[in-house]
Protein backbone atom coordinates (compact mmCIF):
# COMPACT_ATOMS: atom_id res chain seq x y z
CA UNK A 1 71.78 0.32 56.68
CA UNK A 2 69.23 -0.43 53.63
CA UNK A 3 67.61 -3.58 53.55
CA UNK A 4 69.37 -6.02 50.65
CA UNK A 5 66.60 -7.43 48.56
CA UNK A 6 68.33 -10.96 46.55
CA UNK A 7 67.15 -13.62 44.97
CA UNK A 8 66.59 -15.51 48.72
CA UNK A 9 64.85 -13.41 49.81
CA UNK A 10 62.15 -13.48 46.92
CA UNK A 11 61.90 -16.98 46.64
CA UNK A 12 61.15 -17.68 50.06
CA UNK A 13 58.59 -14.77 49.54
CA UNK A 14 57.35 -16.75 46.56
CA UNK A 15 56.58 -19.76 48.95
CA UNK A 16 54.60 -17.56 51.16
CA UNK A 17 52.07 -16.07 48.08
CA UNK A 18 52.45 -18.89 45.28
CA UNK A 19 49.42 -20.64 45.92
CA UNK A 20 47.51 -17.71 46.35
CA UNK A 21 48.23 -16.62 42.61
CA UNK A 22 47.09 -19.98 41.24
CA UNK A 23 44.00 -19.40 42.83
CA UNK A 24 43.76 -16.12 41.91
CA UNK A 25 44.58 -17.05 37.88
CA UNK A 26 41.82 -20.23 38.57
CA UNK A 27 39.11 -17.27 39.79
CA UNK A 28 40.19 -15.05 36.81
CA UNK A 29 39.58 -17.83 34.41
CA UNK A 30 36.49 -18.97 35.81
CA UNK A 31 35.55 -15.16 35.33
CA UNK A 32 34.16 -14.72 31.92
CA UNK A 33 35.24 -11.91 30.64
CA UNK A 34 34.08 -10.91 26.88
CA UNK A 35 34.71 -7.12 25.66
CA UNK A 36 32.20 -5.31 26.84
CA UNK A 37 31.49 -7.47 29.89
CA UNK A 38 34.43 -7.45 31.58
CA UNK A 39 32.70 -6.01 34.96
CA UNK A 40 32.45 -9.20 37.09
CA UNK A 41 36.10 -9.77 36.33
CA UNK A 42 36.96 -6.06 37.00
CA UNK A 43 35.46 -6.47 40.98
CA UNK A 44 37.62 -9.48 41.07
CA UNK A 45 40.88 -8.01 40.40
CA UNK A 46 39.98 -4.90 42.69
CA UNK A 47 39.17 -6.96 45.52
CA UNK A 48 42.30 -8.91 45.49
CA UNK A 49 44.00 -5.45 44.86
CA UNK A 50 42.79 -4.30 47.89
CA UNK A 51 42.92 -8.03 50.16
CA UNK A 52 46.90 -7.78 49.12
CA UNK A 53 47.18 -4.47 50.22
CA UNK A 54 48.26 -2.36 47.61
CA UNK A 55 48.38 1.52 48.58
CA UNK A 56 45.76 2.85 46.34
CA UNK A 57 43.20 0.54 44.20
CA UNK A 58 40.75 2.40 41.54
CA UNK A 59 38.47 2.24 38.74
CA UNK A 60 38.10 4.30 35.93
CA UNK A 61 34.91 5.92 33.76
CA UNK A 62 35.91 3.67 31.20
CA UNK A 63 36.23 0.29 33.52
CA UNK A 64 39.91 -0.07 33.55
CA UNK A 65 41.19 -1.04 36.92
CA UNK A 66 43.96 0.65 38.60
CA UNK A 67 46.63 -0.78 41.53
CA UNK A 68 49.79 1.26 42.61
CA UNK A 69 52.75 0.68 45.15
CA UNK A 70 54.16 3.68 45.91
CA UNK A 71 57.77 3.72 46.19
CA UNK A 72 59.70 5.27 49.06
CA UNK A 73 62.33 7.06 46.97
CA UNK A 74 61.99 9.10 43.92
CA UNK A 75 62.32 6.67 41.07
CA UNK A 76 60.44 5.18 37.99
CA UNK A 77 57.20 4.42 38.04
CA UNK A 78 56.98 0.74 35.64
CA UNK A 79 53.75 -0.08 34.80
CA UNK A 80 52.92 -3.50 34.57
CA UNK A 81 49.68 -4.20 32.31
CA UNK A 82 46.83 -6.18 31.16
CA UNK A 83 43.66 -6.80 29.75
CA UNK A 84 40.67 -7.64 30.93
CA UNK A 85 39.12 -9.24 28.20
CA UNK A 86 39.26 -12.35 26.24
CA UNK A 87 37.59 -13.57 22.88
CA UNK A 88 34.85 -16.03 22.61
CA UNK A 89 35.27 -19.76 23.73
CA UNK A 90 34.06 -20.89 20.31
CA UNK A 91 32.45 -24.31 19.67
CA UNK A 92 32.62 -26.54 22.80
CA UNK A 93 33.63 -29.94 21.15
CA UNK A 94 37.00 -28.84 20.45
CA UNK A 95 37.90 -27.82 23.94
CA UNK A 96 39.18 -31.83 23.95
CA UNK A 97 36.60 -32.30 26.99
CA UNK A 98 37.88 -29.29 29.19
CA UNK A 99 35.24 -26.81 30.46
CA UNK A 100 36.68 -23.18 28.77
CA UNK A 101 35.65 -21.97 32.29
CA UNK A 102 36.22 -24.77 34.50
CA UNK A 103 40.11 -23.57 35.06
CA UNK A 104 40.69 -27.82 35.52
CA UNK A 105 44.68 -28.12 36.68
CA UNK A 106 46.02 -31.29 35.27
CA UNK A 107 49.70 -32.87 34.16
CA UNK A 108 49.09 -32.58 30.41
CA UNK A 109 51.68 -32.32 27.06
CA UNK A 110 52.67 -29.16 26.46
CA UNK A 111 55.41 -27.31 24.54
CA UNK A 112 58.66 -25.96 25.74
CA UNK A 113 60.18 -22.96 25.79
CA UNK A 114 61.55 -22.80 22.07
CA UNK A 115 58.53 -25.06 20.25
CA UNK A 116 60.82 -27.75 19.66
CA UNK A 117 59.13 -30.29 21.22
CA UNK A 118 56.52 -31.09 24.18
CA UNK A 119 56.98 -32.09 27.70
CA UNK A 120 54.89 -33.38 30.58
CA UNK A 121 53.77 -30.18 32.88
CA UNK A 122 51.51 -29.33 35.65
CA UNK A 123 49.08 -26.25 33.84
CA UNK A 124 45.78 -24.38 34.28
CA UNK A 125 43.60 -25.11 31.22
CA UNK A 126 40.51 -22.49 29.98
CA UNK A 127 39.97 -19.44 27.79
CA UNK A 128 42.61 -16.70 28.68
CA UNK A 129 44.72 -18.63 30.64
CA UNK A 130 47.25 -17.46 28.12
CA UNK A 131 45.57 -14.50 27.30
CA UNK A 132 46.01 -12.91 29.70
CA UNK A 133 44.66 -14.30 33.05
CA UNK A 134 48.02 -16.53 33.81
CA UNK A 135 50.34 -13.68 33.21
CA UNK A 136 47.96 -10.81 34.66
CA UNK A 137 47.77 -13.37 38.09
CA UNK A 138 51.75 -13.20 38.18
CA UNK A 139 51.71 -9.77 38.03
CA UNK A 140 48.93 -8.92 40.48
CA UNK A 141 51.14 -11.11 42.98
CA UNK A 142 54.37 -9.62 42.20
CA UNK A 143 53.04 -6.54 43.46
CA UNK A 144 51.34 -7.82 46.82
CA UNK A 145 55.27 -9.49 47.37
CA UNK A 146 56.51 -5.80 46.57
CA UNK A 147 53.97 -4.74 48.92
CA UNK A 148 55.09 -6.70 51.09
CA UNK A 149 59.00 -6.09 51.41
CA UNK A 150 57.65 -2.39 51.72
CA UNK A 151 55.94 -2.85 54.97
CA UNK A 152 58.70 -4.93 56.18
CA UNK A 153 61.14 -1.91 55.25
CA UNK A 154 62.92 -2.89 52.69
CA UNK A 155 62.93 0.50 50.63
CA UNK A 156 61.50 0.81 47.33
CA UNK A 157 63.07 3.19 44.98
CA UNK A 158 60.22 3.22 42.40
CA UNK A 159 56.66 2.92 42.24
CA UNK A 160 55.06 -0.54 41.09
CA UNK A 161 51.83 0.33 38.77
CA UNK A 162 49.34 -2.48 37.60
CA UNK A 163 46.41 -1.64 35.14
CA UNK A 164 44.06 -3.99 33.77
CA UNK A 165 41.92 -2.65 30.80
CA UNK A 166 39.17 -3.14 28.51
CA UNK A 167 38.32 -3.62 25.49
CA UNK A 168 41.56 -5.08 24.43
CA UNK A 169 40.23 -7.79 21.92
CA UNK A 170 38.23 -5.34 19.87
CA UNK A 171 41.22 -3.93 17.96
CA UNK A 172 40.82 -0.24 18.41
CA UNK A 173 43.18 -0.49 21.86
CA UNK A 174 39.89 1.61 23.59
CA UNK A 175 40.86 0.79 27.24
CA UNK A 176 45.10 1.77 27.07
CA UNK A 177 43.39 4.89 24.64
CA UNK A 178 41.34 6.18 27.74
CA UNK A 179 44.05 5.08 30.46
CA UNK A 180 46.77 6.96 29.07
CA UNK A 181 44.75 10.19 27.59
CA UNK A 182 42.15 10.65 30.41
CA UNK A 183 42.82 8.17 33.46
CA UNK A 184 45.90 9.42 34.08
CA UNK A 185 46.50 12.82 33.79
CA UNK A 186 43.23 12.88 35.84
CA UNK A 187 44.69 11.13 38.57
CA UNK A 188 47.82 13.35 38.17
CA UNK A 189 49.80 9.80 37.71
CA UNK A 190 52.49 8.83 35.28
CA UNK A 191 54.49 6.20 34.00
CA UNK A 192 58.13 5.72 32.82
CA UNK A 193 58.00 2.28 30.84
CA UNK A 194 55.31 -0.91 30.83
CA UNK A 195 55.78 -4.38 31.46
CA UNK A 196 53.18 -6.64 29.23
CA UNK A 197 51.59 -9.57 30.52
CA UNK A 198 51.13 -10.88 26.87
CA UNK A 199 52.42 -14.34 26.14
CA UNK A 200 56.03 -13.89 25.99
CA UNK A 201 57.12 -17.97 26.90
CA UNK A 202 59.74 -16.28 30.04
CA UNK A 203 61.59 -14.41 27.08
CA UNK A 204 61.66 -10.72 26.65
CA UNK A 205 59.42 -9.48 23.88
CA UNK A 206 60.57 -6.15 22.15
CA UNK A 207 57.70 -5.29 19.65
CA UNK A 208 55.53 -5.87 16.85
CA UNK A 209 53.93 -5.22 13.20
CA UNK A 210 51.38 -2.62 13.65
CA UNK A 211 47.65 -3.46 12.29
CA UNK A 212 44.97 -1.34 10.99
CA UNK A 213 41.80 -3.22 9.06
CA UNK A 214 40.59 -1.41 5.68
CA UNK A 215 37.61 -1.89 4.25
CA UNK A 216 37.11 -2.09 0.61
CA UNK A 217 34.31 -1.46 -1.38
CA UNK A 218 33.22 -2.97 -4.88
CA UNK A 219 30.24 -1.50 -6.73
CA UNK A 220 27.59 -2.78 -9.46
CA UNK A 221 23.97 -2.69 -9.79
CA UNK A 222 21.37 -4.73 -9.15
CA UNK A 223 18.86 -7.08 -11.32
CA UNK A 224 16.99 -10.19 -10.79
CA UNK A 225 18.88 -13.43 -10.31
CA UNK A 226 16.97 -14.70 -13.53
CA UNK A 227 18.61 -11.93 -15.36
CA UNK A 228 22.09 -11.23 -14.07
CA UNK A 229 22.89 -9.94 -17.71
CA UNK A 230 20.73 -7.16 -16.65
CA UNK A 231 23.01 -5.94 -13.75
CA UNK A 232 26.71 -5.49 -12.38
CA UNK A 233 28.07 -8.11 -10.09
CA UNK A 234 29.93 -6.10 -7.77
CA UNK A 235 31.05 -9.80 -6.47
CA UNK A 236 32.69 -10.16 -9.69
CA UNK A 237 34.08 -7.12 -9.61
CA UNK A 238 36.25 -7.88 -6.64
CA UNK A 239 37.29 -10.92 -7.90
CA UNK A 240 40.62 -8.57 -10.16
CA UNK A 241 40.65 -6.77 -6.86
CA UNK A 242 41.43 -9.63 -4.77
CA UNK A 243 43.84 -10.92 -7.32
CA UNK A 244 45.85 -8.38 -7.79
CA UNK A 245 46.44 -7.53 -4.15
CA UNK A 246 47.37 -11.12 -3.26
CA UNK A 247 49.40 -12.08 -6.18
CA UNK A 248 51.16 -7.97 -7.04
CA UNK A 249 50.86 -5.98 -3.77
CA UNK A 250 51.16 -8.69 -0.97
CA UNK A 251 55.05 -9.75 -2.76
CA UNK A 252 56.30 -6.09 -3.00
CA UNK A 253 55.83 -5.77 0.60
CA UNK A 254 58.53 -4.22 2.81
CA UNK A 255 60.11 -6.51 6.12
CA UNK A 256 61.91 -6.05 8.60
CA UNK A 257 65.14 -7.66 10.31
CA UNK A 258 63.28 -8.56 13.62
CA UNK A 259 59.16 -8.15 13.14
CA UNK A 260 59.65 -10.22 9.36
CA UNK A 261 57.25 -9.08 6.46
CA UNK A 262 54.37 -7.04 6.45
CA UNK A 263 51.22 -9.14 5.68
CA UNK A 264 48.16 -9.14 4.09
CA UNK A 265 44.99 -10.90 4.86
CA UNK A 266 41.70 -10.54 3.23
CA UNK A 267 39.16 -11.81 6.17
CA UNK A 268 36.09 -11.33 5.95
CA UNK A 269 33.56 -10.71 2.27
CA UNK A 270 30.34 -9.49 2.47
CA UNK A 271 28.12 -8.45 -0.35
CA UNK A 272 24.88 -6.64 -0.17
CA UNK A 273 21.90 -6.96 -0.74
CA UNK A 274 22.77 -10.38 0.00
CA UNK A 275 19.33 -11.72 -1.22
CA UNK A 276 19.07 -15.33 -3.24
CA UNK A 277 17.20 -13.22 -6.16
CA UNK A 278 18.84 -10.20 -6.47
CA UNK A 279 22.48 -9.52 -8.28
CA UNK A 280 25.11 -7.75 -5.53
CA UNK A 281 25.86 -4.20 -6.25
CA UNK A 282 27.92 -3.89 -3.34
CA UNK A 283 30.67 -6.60 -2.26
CA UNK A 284 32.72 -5.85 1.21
CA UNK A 285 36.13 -7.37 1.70
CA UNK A 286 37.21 -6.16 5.29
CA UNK A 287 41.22 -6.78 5.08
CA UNK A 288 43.84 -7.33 7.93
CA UNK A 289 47.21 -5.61 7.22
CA UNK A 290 49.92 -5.86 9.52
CA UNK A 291 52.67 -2.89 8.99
CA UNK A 292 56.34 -2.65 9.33
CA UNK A 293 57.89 0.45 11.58
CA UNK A 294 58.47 3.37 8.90
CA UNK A 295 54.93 2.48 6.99
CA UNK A 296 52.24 4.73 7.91
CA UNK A 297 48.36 3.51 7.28
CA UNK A 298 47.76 6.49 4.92
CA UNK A 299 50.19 5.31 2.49
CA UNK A 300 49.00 1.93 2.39
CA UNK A 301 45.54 3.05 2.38
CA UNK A 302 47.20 4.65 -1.40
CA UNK A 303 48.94 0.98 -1.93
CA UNK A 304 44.66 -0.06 -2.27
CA UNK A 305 43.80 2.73 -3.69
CA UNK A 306 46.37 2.51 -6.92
CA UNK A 307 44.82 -1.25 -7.00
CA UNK A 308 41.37 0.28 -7.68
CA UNK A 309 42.81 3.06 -10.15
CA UNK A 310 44.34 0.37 -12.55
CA UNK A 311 41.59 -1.38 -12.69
CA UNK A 312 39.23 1.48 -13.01
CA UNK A 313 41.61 2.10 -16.28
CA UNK A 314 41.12 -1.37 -17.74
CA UNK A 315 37.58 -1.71 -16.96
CA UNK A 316 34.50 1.48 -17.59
CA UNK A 317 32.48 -0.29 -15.07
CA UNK A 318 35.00 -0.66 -12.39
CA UNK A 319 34.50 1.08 -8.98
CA UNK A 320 35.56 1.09 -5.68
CA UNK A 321 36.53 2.99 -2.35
CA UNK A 322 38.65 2.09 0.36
CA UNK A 323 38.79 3.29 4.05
CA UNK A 324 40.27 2.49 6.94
CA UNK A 325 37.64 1.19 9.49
CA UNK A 326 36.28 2.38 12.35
CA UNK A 327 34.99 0.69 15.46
CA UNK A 328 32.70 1.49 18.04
CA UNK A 329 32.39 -0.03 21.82
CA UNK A 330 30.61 0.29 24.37
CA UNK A 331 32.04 -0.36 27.99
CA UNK A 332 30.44 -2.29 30.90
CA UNK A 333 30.16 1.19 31.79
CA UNK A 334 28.05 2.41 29.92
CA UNK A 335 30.79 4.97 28.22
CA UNK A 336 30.72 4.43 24.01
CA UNK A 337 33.66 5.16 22.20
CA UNK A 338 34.24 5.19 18.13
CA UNK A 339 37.87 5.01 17.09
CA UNK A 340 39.95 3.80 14.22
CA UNK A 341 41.20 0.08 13.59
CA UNK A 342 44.71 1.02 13.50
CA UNK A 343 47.29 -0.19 15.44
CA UNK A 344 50.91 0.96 14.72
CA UNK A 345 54.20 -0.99 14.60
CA UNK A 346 56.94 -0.52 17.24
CA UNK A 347 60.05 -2.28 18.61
CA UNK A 348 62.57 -1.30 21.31
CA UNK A 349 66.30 -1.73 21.21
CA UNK A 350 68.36 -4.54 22.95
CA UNK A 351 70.78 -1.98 23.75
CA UNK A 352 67.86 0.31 25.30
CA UNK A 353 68.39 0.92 28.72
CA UNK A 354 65.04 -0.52 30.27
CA UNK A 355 65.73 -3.46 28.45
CA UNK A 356 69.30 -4.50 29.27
CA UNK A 357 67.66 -3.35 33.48
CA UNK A 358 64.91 -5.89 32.30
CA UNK A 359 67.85 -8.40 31.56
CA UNK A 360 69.69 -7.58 34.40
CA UNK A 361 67.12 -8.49 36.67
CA UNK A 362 66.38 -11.80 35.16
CA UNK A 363 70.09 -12.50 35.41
CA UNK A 364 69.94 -11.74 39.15
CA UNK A 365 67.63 -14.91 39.74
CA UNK A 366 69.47 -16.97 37.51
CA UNK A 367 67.20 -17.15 33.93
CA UNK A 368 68.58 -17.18 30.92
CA UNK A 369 67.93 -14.37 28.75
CA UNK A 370 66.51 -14.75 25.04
CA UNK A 371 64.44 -11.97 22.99
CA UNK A 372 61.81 -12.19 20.53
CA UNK A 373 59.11 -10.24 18.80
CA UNK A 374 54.97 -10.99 18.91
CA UNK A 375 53.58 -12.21 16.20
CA UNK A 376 50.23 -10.91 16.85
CA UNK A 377 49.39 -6.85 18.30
CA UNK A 378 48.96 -5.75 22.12
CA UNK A 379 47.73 -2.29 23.47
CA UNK A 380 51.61 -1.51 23.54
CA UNK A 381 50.80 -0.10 20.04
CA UNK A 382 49.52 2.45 21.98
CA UNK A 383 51.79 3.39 24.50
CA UNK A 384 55.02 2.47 22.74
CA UNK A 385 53.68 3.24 18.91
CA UNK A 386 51.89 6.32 19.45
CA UNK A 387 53.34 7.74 22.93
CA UNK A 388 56.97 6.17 21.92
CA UNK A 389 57.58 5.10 25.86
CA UNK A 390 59.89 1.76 26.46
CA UNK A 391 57.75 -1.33 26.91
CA UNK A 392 58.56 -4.84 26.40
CA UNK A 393 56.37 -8.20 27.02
CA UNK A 394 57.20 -10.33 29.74
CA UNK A 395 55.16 -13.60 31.01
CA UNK A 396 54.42 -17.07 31.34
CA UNK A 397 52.32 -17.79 28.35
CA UNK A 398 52.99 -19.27 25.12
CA UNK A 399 51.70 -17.39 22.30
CA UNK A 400 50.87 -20.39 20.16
CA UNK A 401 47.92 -21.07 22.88
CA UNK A 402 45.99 -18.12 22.62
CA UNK A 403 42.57 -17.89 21.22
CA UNK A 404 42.96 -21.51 20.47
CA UNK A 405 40.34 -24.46 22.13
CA UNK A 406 44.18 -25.62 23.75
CA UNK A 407 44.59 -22.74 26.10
CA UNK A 408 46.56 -23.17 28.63
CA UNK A 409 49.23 -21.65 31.22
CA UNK A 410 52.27 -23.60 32.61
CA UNK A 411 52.20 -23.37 36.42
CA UNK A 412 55.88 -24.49 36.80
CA UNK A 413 56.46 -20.94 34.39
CA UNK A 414 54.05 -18.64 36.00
CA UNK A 415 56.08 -19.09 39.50
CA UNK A 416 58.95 -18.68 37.55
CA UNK A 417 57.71 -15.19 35.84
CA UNK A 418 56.44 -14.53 39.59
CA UNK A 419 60.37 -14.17 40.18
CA UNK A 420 61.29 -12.70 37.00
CA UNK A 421 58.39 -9.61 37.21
CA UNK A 422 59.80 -8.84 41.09
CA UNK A 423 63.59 -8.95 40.10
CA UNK A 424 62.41 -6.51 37.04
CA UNK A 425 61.14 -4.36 39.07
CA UNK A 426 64.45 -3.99 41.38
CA UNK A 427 66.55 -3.77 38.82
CA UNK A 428 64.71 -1.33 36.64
CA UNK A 429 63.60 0.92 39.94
CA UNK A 430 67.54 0.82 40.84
CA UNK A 431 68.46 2.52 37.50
CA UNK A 432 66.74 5.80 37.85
CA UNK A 433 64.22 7.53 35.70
CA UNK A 434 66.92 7.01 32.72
CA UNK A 435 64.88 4.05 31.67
CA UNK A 436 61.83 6.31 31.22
CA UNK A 437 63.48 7.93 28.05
CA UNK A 438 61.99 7.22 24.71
CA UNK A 439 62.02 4.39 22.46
């Protein structure tokens, strides 16, 4: 007779390998991590791979860092993911007197669930604890329990898949890019659908806006500063660019029932040659537009473009490009990569069958349900946007913490996810491959 795998049964497994995940998710964030130098933190995650006896543990040209369960039984393979990277700490004085790497555990005021208001709870403070290091720490240890009930033989009827990858934070999605075109296929492995360790607040997530940066260009010519008369500002020249597109463009944008509006944000302005003396001829406004499902970054790239043609008509002196740009990284590795800023949207159905297994399986340990949508992007642009498999976001961190001098995981939710991920995972393997179809 096959082994019954319940709720029980996992929480008194949960007892047994709890406090080893807080000390893991303590390590990680003690681990800096920046893109780019995300080896140190790499070797961590491999070695605890490997002490929690997963079946195979690997790293790939590009850094990433593979751990798989093999199932016993044909069945889906879910892929539970992170990143290995985090942004900068920023300026120390606002970190409220915590060390960004100290990974300090205190009782401290936090939020709840919904934002509504804040509560007393036990949580891990430092940079990444809710990007990603609390989340990917609940899902490193929901496989070693899944390892686990396999060598005890309770049978597994799909295979549980963790990846950590690089390069997240950059924007161009590098690390998922190279894991799902190259890693992969090279390693003759596969997935069926992807759980995301992004901050998710013990809700299901089920998409977001896609975002690509453009970069557009305003052109004069240069003359002394004594003389400005003499030249074009291309400075002032953006200044009708950067009016229309906030106060014409940015309303007429499209939204959508469950992701909201599509957004505009002009970020960064640059202007060249940038010298006390000398009038501009070149001004740079780098811009941060987050899409809708059904818009495509070509045809906004012509939404900039029509900006510059009407003013090109009103104005003889008037010019200026726009592109969509293009980043370049370089791995701890050593491997360098260029690749487009552009993200695309997605979002998965309620009614979708990996989600309402996902559901299921939270149900089975008793949480409530509730569904939302990121605000920000994730690599799942990637494998849901462009390779259109099921993913949703599933974790213990609150989105309003990351990249913020507050960040910060709730310990009380990451044993909670720790359940959550492991009943996932049973419910979804129980299904079949039918949660593997497309979004």
């Amino acid at each position: 007779m096959e082994k019954e795998i319940n709720k029980s049964l996992i929480e008194s497994k949960i007892s047994m390998y709890k406090d080893g995940m807080i000390d893991f998710a303590i390590r990680l964030i003690q681990t800096k991590s920046i893109s780019g130098h995300e080896k140190n933190v790499a070797n961590l995650y491999i070695k605890e791979m490997n002490k929690l006896k997963y079946d195979e543990v690997f790293r790939d040209d590009i850094g990433n860092v593979i751990g798989i369960i093999y199932g016993d039984e044909t069945g889906p393979t879910i892929m539970y993911n992170s990143h290995l990277d985090h942004v900068d700490e920023g300026e120390l004085s606002n970190w409220e007197g915590y060390d960004p790497y100290g990974a300090l555990i205190d009782v401290c005021e936090v939020d709840n669930q919904e934002k509504t208001q804040k509560e007393m709870s036990k949580c891990i403070h430092g940079r990444a604890a809710s990007d990603v290091k609390g989340g990917a720490a609940v899902q490193i240890y929901s496989g070693a329990i899944i390892a686990s009930l396999k060598k005890e033989g309770y049978t597994l009827k799909g295979t549980f898949m963790f990846t950590g990858v690089v390069l997240e934070e950059t924007g161009e999605n590098l690390g998922m890019r190279y894991l799902i075109s190259k890693t992969l296929p090279a390693h003759s492995l596969d997935y069926d659908c992807i759980v995301s360790s992004e901050a998710t607040s013990l809700k299901l997530y089920l998409g977001h806006r896609g975002r690509t940066e453009y970069l557009v260009t305003t052109y004069g010519q240069t003359s002394h500063g004594s003389a400005p008369w003499l030249g074009i500002n291309a400075v002032y020249k953006a200044l009708p660019y950067i009016e229309e597109m906030k106060d014409v463009l940015y309303p007429s944008l499209p939204s959508d029932h469950d992701l909201g509006q599509s957004s505009i944000s002009l970020n960064i302005i640059e202007c060249s040659p940038g010298a006390l003396s000398i009038v501009p001829d070149k001004c740079m406004l780098s811009i941060d537009r987050r899409t809708i499902p059904g818009e495509k970054s070509e045809d906004v790239k012509q939404q900039f473009q029509n900006i510059i043609d009407k003013l090109s008509e009103k104005d003889s002196e008037f010019k200026a490009t726009v592109e969509i740009k293009q980043g370049t990284e370089t791995s701890y590795t050593g491997l360098k990569l260029t690749l487009p800023k552009d993200g695309l949207p997605w979002k998965i159905e309620k009614e979708h069958p990996f989600v309402k297994a996902a559901a299921e399986g939270l149900k089975a340990v008793g949480q409530e349900v509730k569904y939302d949508y990121w605000i920000f992007g994730t690599d799942m642009s990637v494998t849901a946007g462009i390779y259109n498999k099921p993913c949703i976001g599933y974790s213990p961190m609150q989105e309003q913490y990351a990249h913020t001098p507050y960040d910060k995981v709730r310990i009380d939710y990451m044993k909670t996810a720790l359940e959550g991920n492991i009943s996932i995972f049973f419910s979804c393997a129980n299904t079949g491959k039918i949660i593997g179809t497309s979004i």
